[in-house]
C-alpha atoms as a PDB file:
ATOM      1  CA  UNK A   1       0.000   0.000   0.000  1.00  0.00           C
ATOM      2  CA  UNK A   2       1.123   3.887  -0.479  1.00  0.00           C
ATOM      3  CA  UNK A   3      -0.405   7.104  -0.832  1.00  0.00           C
ATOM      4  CA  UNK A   4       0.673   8.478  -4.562  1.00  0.00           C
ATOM      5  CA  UNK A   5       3.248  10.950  -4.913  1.00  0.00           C
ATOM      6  CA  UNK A   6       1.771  13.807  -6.463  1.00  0.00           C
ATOM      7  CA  UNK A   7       4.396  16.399  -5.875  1.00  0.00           C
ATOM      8  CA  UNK A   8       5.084  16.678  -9.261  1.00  0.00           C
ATOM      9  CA  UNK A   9       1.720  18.021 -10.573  1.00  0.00           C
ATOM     10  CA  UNK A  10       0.683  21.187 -10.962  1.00  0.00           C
ATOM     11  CA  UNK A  11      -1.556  23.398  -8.635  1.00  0.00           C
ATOM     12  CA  UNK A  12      -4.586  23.563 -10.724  1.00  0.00           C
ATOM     13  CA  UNK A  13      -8.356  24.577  -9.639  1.00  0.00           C
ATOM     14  CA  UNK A  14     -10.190  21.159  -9.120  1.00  0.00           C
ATOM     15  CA  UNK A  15     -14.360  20.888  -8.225  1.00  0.00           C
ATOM     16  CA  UNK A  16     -16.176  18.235  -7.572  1.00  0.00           C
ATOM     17  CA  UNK A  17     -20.046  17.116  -6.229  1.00  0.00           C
ATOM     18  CA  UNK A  18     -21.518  14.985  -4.761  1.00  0.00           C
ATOM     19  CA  UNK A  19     -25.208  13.737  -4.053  1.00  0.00           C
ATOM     20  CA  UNK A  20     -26.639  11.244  -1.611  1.00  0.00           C
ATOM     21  CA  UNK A  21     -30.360  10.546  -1.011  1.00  0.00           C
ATOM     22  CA  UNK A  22     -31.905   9.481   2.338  1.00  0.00           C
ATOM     23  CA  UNK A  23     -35.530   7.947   1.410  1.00  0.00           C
ATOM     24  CA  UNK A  24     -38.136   8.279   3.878  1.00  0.00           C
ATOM     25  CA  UNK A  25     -42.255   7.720   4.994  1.00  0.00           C
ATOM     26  CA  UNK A  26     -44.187  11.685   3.794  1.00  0.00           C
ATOM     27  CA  UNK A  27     -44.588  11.175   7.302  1.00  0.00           C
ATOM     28  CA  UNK A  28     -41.013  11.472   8.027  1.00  0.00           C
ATOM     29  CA  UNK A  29     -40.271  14.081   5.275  1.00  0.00           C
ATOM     30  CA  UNK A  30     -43.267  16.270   6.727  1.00  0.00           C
ATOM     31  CA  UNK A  31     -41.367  16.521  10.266  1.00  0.00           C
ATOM     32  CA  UNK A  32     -37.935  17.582   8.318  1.00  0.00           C
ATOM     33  CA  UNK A  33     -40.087  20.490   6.354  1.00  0.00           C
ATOM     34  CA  UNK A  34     -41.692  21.363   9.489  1.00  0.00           C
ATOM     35  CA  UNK A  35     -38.943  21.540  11.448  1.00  0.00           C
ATOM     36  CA  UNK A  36     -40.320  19.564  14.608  1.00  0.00           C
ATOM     37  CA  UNK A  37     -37.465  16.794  15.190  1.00  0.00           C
ATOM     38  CA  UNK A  38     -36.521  16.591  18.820  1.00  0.00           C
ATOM     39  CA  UNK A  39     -33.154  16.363  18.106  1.00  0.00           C
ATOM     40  CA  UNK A  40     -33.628  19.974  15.944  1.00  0.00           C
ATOM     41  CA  UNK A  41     -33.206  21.147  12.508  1.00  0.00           C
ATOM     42  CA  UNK A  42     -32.214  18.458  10.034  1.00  0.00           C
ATOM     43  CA  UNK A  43     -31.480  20.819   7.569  1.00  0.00           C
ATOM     44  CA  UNK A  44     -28.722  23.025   9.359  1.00  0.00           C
ATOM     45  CA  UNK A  45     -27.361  19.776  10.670  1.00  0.00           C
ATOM     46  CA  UNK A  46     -26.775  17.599   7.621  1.00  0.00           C
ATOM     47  CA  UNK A  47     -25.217  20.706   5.904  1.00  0.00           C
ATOM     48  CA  UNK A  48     -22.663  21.526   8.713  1.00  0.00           C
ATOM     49  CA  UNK A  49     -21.516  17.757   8.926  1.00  0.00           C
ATOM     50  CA  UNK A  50     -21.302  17.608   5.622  1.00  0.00           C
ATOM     51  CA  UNK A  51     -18.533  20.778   5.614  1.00  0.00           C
ATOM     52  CA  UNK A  52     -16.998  19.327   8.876  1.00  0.00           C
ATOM     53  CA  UNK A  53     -16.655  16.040   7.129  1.00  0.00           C
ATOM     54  CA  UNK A  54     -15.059  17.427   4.353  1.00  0.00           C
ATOM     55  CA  UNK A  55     -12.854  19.146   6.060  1.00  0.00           C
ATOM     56  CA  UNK A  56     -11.506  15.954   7.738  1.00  0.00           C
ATOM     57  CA  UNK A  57     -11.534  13.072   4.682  1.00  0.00           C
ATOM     58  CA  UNK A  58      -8.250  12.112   5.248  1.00  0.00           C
ATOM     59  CA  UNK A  59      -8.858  11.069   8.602  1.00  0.00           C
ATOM     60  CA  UNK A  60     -11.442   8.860   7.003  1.00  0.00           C
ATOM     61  CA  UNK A  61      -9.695   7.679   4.347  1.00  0.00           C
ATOM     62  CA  UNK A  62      -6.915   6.109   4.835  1.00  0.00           C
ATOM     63  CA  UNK A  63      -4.432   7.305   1.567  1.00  0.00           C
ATOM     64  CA  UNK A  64      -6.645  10.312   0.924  1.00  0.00           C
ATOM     65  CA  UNK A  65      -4.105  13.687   0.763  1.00  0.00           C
ATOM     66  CA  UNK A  66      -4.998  16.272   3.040  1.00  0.00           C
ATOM     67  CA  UNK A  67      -4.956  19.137   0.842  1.00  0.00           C
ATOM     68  CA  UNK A  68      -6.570  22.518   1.464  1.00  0.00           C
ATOM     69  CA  UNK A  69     -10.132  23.157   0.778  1.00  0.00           C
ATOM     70  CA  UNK A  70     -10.808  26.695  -0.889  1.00  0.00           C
ATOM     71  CA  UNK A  71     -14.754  26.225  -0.784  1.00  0.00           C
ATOM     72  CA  UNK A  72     -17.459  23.744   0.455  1.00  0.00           C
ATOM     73  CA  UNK A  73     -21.067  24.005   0.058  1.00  0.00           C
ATOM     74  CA  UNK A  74     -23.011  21.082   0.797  1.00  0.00           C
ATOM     75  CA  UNK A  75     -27.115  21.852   0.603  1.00  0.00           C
ATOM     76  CA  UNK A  76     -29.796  19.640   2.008  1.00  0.00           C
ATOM     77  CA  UNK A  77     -33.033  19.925   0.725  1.00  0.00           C
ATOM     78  CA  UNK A  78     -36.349  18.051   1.240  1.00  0.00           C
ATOM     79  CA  UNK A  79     -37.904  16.444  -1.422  1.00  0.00           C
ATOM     80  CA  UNK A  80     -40.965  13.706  -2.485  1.00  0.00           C
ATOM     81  CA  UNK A  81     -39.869  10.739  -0.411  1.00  0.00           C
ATOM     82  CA  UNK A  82     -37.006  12.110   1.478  1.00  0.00           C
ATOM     83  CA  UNK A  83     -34.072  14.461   1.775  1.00  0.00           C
ATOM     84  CA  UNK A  84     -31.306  15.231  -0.874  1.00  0.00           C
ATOM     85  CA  UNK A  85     -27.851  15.905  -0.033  1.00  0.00           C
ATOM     86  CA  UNK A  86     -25.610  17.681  -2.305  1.00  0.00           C
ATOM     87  CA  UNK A  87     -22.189  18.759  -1.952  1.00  0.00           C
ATOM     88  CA  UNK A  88     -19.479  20.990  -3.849  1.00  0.00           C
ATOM     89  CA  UNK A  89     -16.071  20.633  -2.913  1.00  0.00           C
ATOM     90  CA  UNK A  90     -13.309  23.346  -4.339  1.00  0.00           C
ATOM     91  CA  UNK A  91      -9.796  23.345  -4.034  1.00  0.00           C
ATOM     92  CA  UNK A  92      -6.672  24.991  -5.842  1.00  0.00           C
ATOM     93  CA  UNK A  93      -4.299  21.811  -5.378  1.00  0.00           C
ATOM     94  CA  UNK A  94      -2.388  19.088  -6.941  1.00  0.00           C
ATOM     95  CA  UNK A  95      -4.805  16.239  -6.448  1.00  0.00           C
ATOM     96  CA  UNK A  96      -8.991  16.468  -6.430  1.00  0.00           C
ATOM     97  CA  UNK A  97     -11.422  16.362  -4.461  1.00  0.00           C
ATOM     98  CA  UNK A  98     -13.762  13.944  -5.123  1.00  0.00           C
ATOM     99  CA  UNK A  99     -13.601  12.202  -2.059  1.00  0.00           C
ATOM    100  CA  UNK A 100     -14.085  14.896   0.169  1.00  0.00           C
ATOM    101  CA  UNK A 101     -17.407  15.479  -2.112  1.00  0.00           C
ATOM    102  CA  UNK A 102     -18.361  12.379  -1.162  1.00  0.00           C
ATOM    103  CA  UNK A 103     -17.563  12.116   2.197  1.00  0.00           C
ATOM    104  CA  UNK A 104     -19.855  15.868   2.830  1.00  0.00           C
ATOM    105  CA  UNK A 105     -22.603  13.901   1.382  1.00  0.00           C
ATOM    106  CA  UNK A 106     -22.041  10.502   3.374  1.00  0.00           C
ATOM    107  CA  UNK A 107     -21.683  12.365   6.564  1.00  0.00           C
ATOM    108  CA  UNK A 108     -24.774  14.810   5.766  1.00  0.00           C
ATOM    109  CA  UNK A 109     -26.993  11.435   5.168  1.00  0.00           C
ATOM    110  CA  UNK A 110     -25.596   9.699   8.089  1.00  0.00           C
ATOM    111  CA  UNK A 111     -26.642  12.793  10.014  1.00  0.00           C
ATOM    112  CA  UNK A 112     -30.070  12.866   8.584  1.00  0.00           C
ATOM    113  CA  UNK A 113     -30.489   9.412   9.395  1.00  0.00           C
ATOM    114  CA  UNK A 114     -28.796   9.951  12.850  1.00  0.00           C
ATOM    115  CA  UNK A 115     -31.481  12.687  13.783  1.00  0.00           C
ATOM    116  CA  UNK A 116     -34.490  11.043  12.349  1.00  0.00           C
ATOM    117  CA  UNK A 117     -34.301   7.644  13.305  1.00  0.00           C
ATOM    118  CA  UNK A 118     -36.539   8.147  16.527  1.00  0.00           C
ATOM    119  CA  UNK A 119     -39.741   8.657  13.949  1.00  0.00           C
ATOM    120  CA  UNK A 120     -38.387   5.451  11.021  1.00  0.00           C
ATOM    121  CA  UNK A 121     -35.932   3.280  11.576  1.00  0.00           C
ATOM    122  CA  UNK A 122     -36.532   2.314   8.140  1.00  0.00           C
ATOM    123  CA  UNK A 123     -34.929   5.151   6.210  1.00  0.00           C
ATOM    124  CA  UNK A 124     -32.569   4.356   3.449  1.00  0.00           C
ATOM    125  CA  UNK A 125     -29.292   6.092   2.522  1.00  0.00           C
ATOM    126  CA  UNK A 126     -29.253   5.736  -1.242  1.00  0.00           C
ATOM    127  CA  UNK A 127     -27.376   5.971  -4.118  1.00  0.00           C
ATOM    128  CA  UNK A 128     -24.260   8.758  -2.721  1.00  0.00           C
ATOM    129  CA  UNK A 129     -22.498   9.291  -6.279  1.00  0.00           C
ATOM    130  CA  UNK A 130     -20.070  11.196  -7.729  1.00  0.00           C
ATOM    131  CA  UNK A 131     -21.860  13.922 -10.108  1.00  0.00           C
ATOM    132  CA  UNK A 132     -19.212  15.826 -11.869  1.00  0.00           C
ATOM    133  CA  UNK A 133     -15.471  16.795 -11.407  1.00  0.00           C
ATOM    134  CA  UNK A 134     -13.304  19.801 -13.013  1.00  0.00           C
ATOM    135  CA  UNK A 135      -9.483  19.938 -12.687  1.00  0.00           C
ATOM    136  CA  UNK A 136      -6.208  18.208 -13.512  1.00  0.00           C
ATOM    137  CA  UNK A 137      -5.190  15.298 -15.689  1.00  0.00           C
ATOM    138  CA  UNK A 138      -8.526  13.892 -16.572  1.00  0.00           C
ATOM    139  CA  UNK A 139     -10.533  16.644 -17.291  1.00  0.00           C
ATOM    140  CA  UNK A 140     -13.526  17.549 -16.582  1.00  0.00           C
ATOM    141  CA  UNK A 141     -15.867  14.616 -16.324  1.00  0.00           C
ATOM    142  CA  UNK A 142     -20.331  14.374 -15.579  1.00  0.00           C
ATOM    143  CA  UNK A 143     -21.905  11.499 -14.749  1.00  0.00           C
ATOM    144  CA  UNK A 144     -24.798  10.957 -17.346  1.00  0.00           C
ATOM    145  CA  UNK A 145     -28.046  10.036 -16.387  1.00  0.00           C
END
């Protein structure tokens, strides 16, 4: 095992998102858009672990880089049949950061779940995927539908 050496590339700017999708009971989705959970909002929750997990990937991951995050935005929204998590990850860097996209979106639905499990234990964190990634080597790359 190693981490890669990526001293040799350039600094270039490199973005990345994310989305996850924690499905719900209307039931469940009504006390998110409400704002009545006991634990308190959802919303403001999910979004701030999704920066504070980004923030901290490589402490997550084991041969992750720790490189320096210029902007995160991770939005949580409510929708038919649950609660959508997406998050944009920016950094001006020699590797990207598609990983700490994707850990601000596993953290935010983990969080969800976390603070919402009192009402359904049945929730289900679905599909967390890479959308779309600018920067470096490859490119710039979306994920079509």
């Amino acid at each position: 095992m190693k981490m890669i050496d990526v001293g040799a590339k350039e600094r270039t700017e490199r973005v990345a998102v994310a989305r996850g999708f924690v499905a719900m009971a209307p039931a469940t989705v009504r006390i998110v858009r409400r704002g009545e959970s006991e634990k308190g909002d959802v919303i403001a929750a999910a979004r701030l672990a999704g920066v504070m997990a980004a923030k901290r990937t490589p402490e997550l991951v084991p041969l992750c880089h720790p490189i320096a995050l210029s902007g995160v935005e991770v939005e949580a929204r409510p929708r038919p049949g649950g609660v959508e998590i997406v998050a944009t990850v920016r950094t001006v860097d020699r590797t990207g950061v598609e990983m700490e996209a994707l850990a601000a979106v596993a953290a935010g639905c983990l969080t969800v779940y976390d603070m919402l499990k009192r009402y359904e234990r049945g929730m289900r964190i679905e599909e967390i995927v890479l959308l779309e990634k600018k920067g470096g080597r490859s490119g710039h790359w979306r994920r079509q539908r």
